[in-house]
C-alpha atoms as a PDB file:
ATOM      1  CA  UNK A   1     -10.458 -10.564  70.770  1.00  0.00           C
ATOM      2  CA  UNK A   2      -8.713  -7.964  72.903  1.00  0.00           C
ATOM      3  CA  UNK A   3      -5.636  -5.510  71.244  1.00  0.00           C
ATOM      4  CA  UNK A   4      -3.148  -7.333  73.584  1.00  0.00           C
ATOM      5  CA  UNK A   5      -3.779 -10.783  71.870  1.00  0.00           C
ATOM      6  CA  UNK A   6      -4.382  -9.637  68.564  1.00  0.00           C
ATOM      7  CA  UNK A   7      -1.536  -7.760  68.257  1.00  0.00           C
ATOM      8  CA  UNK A   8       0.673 -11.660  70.001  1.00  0.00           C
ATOM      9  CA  UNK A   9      -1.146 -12.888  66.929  1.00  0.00           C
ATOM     10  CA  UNK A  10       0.372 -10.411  64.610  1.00  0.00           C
ATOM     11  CA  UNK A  11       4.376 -11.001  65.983  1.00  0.00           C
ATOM     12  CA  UNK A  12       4.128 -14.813  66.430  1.00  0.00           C
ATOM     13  CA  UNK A  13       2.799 -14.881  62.656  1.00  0.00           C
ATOM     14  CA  UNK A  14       5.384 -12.370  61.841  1.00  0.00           C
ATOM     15  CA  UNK A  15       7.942 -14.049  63.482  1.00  0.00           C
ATOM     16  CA  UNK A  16       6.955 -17.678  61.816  1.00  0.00           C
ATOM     17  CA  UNK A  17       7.394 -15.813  58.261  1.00  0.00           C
ATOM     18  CA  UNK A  18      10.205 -14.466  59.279  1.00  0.00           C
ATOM     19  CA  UNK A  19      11.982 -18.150  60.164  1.00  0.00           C
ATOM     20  CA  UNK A  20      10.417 -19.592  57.590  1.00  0.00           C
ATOM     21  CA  UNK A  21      12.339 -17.515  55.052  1.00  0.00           C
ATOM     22  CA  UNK A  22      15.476 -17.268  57.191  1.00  0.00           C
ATOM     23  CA  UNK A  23      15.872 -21.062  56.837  1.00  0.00           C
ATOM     24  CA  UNK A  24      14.351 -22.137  53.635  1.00  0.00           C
ATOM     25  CA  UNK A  25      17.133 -23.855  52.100  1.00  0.00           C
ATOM     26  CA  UNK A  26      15.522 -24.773  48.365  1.00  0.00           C
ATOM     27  CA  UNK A  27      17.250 -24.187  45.337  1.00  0.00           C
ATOM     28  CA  UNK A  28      15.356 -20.999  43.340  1.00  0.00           C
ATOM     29  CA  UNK A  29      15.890 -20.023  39.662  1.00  0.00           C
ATOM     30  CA  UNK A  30      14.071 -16.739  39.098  1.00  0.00           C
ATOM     31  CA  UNK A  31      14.312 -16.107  35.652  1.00  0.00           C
ATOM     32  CA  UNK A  32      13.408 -12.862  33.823  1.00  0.00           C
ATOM     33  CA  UNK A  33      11.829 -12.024  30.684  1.00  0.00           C
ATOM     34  CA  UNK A  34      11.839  -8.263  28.466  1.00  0.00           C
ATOM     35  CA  UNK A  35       9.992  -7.533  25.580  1.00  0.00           C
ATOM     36  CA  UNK A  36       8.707  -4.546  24.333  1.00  0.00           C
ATOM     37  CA  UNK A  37       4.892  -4.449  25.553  1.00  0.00           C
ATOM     38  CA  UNK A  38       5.737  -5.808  29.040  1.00  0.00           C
ATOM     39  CA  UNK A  39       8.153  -3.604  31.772  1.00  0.00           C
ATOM     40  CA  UNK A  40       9.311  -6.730  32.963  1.00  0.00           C
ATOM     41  CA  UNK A  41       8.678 -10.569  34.324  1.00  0.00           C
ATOM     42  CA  UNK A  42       9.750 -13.085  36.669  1.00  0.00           C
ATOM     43  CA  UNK A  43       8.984 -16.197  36.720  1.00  0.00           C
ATOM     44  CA  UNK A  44      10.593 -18.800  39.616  1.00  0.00           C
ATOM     45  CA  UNK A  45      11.547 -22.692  39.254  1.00  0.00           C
ATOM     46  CA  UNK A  46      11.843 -24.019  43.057  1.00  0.00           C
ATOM     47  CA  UNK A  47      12.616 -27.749  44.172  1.00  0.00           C
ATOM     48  CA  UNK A  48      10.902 -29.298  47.112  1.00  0.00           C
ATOM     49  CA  UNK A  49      10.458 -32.647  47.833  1.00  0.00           C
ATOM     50  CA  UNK A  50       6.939 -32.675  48.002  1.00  0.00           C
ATOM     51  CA  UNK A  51       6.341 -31.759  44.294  1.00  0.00           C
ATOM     52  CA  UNK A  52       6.748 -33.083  40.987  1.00  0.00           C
ATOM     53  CA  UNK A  53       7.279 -32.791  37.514  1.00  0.00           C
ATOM     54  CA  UNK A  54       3.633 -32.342  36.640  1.00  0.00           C
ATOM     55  CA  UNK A  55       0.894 -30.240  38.895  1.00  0.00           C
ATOM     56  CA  UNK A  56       1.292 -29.611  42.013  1.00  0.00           C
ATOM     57  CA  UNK A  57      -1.751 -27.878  44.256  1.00  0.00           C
ATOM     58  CA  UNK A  58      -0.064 -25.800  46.971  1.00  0.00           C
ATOM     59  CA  UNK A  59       3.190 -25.577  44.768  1.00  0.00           C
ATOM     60  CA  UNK A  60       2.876 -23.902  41.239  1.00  0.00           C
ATOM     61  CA  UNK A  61       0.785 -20.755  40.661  1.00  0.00           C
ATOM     62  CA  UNK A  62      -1.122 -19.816  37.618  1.00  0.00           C
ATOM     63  CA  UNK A  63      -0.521 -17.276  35.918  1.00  0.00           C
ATOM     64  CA  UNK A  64      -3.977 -15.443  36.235  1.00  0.00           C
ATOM     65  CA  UNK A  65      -2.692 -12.079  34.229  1.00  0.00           C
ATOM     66  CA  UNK A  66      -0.931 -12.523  31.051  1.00  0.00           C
ATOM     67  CA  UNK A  67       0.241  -9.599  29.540  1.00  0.00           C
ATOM     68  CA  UNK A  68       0.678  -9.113  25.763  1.00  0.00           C
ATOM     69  CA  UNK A  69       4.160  -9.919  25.301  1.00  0.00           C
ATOM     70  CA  UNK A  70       4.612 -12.750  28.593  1.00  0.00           C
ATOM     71  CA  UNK A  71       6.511 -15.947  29.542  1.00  0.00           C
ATOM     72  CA  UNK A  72       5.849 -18.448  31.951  1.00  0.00           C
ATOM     73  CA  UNK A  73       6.038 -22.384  32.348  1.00  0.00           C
ATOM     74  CA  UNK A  74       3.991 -24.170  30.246  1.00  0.00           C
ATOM     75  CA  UNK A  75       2.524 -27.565  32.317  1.00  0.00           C
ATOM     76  CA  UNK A  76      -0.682 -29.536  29.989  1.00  0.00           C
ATOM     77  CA  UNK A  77      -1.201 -26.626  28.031  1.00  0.00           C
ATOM     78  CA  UNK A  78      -1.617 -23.759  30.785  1.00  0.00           C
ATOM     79  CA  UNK A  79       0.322 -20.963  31.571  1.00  0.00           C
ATOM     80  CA  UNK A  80       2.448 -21.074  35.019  1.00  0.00           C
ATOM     81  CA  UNK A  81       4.593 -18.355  36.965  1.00  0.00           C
ATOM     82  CA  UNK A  82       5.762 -20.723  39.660  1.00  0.00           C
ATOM     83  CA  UNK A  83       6.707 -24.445  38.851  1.00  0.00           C
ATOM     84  CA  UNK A  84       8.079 -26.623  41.784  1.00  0.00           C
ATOM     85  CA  UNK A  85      10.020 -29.911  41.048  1.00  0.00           C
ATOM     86  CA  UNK A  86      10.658 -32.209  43.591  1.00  0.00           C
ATOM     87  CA  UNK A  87      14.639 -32.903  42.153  1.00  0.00           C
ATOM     88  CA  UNK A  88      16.883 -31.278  39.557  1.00  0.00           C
ATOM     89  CA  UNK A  89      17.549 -33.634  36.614  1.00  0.00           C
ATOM     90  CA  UNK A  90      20.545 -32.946  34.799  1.00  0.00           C
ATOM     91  CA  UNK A  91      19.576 -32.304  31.128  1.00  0.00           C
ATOM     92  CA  UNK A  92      15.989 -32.769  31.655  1.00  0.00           C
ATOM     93  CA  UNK A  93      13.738 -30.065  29.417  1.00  0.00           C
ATOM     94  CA  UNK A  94      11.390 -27.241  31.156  1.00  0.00           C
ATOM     95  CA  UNK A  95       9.098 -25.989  29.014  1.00  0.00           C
ATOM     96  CA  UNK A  96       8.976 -22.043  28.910  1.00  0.00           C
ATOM     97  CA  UNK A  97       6.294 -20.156  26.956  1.00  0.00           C
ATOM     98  CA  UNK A  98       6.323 -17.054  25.336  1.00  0.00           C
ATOM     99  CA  UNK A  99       4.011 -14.578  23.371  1.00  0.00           C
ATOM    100  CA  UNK A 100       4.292 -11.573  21.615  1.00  0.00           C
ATOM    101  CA  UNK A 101       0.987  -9.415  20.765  1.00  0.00           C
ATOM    102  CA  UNK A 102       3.366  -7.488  17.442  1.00  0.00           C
ATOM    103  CA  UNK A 103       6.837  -9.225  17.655  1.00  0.00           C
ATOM    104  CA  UNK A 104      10.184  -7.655  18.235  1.00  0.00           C
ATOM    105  CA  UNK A 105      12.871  -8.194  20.358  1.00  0.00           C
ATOM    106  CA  UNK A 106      12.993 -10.398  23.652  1.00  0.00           C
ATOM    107  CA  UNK A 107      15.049 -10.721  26.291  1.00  0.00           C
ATOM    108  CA  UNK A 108      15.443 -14.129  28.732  1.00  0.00           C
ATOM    109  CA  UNK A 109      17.352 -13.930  31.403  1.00  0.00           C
ATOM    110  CA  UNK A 110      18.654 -15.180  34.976  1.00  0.00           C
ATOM    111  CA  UNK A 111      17.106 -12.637  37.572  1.00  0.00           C
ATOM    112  CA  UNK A 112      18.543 -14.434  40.859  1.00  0.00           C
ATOM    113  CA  UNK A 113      19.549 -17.547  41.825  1.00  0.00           C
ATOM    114  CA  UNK A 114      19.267 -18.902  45.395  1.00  0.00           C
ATOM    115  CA  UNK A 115      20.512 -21.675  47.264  1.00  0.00           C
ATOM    116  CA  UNK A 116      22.027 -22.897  43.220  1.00  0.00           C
ATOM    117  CA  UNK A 117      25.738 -24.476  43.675  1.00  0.00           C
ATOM    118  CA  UNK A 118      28.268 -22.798  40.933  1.00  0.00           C
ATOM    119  CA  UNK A 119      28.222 -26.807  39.458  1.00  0.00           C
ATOM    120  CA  UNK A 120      24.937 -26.203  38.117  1.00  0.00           C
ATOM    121  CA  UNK A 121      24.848 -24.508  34.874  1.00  0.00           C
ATOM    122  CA  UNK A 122      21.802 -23.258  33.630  1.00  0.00           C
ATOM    123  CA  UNK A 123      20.803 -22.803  30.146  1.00  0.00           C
ATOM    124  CA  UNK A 124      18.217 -22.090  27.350  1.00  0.00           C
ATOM    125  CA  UNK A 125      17.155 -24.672  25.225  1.00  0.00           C
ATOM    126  CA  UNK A 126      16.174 -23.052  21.704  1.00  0.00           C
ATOM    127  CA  UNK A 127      14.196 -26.134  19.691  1.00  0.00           C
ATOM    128  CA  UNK A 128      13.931 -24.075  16.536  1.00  0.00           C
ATOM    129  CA  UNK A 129      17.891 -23.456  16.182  1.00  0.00           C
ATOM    130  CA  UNK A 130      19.222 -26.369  18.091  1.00  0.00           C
ATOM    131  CA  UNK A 131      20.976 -24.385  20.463  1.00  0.00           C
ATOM    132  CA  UNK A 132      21.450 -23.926  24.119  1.00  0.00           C
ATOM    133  CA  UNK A 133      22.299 -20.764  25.438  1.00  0.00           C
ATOM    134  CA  UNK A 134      24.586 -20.538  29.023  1.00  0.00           C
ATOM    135  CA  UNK A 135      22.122 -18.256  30.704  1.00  0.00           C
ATOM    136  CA  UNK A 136      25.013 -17.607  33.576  1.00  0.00           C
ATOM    137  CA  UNK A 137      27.270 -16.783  30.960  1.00  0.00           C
ATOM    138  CA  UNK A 138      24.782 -14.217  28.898  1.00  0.00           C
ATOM    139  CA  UNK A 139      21.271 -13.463  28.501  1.00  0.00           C
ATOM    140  CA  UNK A 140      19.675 -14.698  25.747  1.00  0.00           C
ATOM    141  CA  UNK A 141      18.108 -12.169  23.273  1.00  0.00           C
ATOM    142  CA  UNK A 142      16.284 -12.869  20.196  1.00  0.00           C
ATOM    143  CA  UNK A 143      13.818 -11.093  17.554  1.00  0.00           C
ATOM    144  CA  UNK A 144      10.339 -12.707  17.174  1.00  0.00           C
ATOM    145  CA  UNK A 145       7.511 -12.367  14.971  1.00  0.00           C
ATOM    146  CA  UNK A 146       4.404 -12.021  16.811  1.00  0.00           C
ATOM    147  CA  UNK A 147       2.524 -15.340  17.713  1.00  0.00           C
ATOM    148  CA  UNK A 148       2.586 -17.914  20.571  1.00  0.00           C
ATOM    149  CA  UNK A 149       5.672 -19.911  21.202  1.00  0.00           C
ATOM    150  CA  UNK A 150       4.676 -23.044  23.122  1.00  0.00           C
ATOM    151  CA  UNK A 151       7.416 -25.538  21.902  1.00  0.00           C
ATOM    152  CA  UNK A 152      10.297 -23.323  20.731  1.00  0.00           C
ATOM    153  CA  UNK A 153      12.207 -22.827  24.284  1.00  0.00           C
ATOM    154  CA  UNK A 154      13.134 -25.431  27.227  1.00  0.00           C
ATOM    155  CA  UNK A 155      15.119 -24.124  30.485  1.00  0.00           C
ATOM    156  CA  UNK A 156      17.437 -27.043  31.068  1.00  0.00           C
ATOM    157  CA  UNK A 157      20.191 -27.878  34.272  1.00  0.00           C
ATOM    158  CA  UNK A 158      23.838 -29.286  33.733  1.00  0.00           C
ATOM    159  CA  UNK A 159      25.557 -30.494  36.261  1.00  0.00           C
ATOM    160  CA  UNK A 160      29.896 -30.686  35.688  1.00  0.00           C
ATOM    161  CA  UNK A 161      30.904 -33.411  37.285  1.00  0.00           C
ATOM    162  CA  UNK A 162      34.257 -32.605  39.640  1.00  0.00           C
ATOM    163  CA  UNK A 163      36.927 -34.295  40.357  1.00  0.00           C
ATOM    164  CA  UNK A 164      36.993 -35.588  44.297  1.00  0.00           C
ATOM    165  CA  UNK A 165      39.483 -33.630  46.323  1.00  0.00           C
ATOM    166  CA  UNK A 166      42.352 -34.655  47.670  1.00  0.00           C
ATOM    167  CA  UNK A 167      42.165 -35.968  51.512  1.00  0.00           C
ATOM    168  CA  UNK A 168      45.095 -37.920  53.009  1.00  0.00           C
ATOM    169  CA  UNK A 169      42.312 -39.408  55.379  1.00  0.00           C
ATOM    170  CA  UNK A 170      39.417 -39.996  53.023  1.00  0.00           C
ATOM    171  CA  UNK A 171      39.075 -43.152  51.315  1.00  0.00           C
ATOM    172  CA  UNK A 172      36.676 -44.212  48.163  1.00  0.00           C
ATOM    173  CA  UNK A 173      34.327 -46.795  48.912  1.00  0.00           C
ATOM    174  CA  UNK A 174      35.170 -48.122  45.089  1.00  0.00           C
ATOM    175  CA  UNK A 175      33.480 -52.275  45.992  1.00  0.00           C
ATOM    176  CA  UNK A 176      30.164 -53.326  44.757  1.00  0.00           C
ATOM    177  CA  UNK A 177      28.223 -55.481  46.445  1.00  0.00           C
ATOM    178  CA  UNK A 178      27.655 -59.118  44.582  1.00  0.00           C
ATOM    179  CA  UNK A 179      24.322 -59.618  43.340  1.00  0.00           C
ATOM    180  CA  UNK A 180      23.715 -62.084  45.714  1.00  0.00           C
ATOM    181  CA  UNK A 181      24.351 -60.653  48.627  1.00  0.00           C
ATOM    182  CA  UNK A 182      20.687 -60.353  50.677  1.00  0.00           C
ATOM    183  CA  UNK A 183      18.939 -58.405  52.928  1.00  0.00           C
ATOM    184  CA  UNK A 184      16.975 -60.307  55.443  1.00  0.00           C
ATOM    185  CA  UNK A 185      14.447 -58.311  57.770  1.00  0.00           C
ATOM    186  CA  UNK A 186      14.903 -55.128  54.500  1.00  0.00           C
ATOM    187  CA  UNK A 187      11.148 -54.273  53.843  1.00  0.00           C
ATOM    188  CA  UNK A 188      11.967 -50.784  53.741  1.00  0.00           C
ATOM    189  CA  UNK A 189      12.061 -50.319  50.134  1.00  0.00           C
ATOM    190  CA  UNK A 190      10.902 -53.194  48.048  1.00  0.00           C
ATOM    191  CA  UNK A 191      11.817 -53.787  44.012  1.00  0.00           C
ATOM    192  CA  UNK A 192      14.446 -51.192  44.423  1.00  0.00           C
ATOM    193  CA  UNK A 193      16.582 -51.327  40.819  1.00  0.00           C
ATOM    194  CA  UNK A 194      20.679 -50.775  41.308  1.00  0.00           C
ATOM    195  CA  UNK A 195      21.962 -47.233  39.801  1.00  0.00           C
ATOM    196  CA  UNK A 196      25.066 -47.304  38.447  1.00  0.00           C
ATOM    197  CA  UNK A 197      27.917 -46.365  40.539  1.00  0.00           C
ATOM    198  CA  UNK A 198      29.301 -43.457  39.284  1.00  0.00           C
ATOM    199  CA  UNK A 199      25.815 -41.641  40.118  1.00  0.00           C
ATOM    200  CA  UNK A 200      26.910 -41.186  43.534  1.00  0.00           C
ATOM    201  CA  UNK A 201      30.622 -41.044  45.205  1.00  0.00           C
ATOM    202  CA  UNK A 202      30.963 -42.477  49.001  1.00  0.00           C
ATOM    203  CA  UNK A 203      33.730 -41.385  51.156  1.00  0.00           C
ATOM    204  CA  UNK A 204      34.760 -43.164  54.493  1.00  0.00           C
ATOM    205  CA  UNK A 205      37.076 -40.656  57.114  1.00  0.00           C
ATOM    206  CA  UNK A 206      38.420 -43.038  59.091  1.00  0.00           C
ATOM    207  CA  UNK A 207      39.894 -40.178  61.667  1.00  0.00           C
ATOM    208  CA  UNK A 208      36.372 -38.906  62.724  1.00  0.00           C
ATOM    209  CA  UNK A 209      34.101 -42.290  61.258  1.00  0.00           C
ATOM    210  CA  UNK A 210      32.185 -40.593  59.114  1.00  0.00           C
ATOM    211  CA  UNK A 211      30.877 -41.453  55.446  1.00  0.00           C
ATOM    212  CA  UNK A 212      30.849 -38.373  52.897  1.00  0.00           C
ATOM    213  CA  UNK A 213      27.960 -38.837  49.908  1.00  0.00           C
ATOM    214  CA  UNK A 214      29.016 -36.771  47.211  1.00  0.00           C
ATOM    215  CA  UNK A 215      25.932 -36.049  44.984  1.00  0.00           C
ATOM    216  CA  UNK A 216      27.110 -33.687  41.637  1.00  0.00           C
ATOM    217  CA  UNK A 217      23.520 -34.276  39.979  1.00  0.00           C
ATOM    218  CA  UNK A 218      21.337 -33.938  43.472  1.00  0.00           C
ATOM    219  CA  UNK A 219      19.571 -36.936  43.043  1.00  0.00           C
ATOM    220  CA  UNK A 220      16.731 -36.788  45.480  1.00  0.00           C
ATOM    221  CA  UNK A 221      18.208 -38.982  48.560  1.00  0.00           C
ATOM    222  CA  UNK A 222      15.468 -40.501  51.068  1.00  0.00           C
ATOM    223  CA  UNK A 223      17.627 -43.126  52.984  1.00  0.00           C
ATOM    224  CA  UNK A 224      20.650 -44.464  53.902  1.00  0.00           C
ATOM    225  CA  UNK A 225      21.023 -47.939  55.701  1.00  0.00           C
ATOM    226  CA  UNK A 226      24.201 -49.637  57.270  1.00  0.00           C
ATOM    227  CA  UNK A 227      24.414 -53.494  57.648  1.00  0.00           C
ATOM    228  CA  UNK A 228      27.036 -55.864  58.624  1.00  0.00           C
ATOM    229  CA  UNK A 229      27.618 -58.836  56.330  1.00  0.00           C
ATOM    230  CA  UNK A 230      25.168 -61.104  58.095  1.00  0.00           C
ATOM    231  CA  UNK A 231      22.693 -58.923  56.908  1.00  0.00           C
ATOM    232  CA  UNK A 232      21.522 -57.287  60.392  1.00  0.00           C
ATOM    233  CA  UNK A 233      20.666 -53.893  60.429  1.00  0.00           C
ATOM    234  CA  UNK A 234      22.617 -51.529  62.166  1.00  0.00           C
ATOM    235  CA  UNK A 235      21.701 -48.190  61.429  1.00  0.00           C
ATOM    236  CA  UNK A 236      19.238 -46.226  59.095  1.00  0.00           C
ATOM    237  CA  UNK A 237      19.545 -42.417  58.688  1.00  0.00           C
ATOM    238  CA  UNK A 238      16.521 -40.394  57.242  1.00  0.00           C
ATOM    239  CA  UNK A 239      17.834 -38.131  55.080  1.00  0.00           C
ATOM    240  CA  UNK A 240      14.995 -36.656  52.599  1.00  0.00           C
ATOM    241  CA  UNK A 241      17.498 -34.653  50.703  1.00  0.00           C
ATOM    242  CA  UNK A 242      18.884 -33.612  47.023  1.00  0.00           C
ATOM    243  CA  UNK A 243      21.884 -31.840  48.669  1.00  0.00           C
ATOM    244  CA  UNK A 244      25.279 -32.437  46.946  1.00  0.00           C
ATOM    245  CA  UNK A 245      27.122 -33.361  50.318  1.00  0.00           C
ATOM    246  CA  UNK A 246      25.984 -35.302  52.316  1.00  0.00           C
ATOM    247  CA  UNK A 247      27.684 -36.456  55.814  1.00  0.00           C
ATOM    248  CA  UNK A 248      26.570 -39.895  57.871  1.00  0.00           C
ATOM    249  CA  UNK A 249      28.368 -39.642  61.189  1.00  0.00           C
ATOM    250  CA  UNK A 250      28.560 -42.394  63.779  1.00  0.00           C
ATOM    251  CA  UNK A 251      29.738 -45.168  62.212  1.00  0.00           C
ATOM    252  CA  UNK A 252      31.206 -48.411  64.009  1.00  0.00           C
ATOM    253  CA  UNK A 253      34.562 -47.958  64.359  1.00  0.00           C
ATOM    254  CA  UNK A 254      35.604 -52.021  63.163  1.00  0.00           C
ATOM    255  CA  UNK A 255      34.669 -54.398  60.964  1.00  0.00           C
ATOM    256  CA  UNK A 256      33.076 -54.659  57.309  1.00  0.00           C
ATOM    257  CA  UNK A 257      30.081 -53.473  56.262  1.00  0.00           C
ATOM    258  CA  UNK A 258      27.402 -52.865  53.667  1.00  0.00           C
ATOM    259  CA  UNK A 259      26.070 -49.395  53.404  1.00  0.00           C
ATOM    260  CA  UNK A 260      23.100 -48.705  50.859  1.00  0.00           C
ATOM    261  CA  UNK A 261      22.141 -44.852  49.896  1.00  0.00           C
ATOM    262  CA  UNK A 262      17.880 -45.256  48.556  1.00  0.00           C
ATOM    263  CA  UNK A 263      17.519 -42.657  46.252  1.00  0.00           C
ATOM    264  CA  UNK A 264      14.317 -41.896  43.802  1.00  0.00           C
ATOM    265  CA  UNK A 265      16.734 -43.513  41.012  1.00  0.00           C
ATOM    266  CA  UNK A 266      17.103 -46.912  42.776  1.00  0.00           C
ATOM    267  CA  UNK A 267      19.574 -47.822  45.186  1.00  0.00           C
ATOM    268  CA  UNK A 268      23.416 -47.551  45.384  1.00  0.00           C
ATOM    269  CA  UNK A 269      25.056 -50.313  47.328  1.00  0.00           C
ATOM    270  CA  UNK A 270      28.804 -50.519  48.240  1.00  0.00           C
ATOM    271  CA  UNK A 271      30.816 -52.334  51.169  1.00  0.00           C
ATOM    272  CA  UNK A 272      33.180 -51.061  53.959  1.00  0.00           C
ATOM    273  CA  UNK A 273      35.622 -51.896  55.420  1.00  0.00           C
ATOM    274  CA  UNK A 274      36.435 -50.463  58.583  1.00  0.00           C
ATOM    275  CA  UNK A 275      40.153 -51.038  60.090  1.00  0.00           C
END
């Protein structure tokens, strides 16, 4: 390999890295961790699509040097300092590990948080007090005796749920659709259960045709499909997102319709009416 297209290697991979980060859009929770035999750790929560809840090859990383005073994730017993989720559940438990070699004070902490709406509130669960701690609000500090603490703390997400703002030319979609109504030619997702409405808010601008999805909890969103009330499809949108806005342009400017938003909870279902 000659210097000239070694060093084209070097800048294109450069420049891919350099993208890559520019437009990775995930939500990031670093979160820190003090204690007297340890200068300092992070450890990072990320959300991508592609993960999960449990293990994830290519997503989490082991932690493969644990100091004597440490914390990390805890997934089946081992010890983590990157978990990836594919969806932020409001209220749903973490687990966070921590050890101390002789005890003594502790510090947990938010480090940084990227690509996190202010709506999301972020806290410390602390199983042995019954207590959560508003980790935006304060860091959380505590004296331990030494030992292992696998099931003592929990990092868990609240979402506040906001009121819709005012727009003279928005309208709430507020109809269900009757149980009966069907779906003919709809194999896209089969057995899907119905989520309660208030899950997910649907606006319709009637100035500019557009449908607003507000999502406060960022349930993970995979599709959205329009169909008139004969049940032919009109138009599907791909939209493989946990995003809290959400904006479906294009819409048919008359008539009434049926628009359902598939999301990993089930599917939402509501009708529109077009003048």
């Amino acid at each position: 390999m000659t210097k000239t297209m070694f060093l084209s290697l070097v800048l294109l991979a450069t420049g891919f890295l350099s993208f890559s980060q520019q437009s990775d859009i995930r939500p990031k929770f670093r979160i820190g961790f003090d204690a007297p035999k340890i200068d300092h750790r992070q450890i990072l929560l990320t959300v991508d699509h592609r993960a999960s809840y449990g293990i994830d090859w290519g997503f989490d990383a082991l932690m493969y040097q644990v100091f004597s005073d440490d914390m990390y994730w805890v997934l089946e017993n081992k010890r983590y300092v990157i978990q990836a989720v594919d969806t932020l559940i409001s209220e749903k438990q973490i687990p966070l590990g921590v050890q101390t070699l002789t005890g003594g004070a502790i510090t947990i902490k938010i480090d940084k948080l990227e690509n996190v709406p202010d709506e999301v509130g972020v806290f410390l669960m602390d199983k042995e007090t019954n207590t959560l701690y508003n980790l935006r609000e304060n860091n959380y500090t505590a004296t331990l005796a030494a030992g292992v603490y696998h099931n003592r703390y929990a990092l868990t997400l609240k979402t506040k749920k906001e009121a819709p703002v005012a727009d003279e030319n928005a309208v709430l979609i507020t109809e269900d659709i009757d149980a009966s109504f069907t779906e003919p030619g709809d194999n896209l997702v089969a057995d899907e259960p119905v989520i309660p409405y208030p899950a997910i808010d649907m606006y319709l601008n009637q100035t500019n045709m557009t449908i607003t999805i507000k999502n406060p909890e960022m349930v993970a969103m995979n599709m959205v499909v329009l169909y008139n009330m004969m049940g032919q499809l009109m138009q599907t949108w791909e939209t493989n997102t946990n995003t809290q806005n959400l904006t479906i342009p294009n819409m048919p400017k008359q008539g009434v319709y049926v628009l359902h938003a598939y999301t990993e909870n089930g599917k939402i279902s509501k009708k529109i009416a077009i003048n």
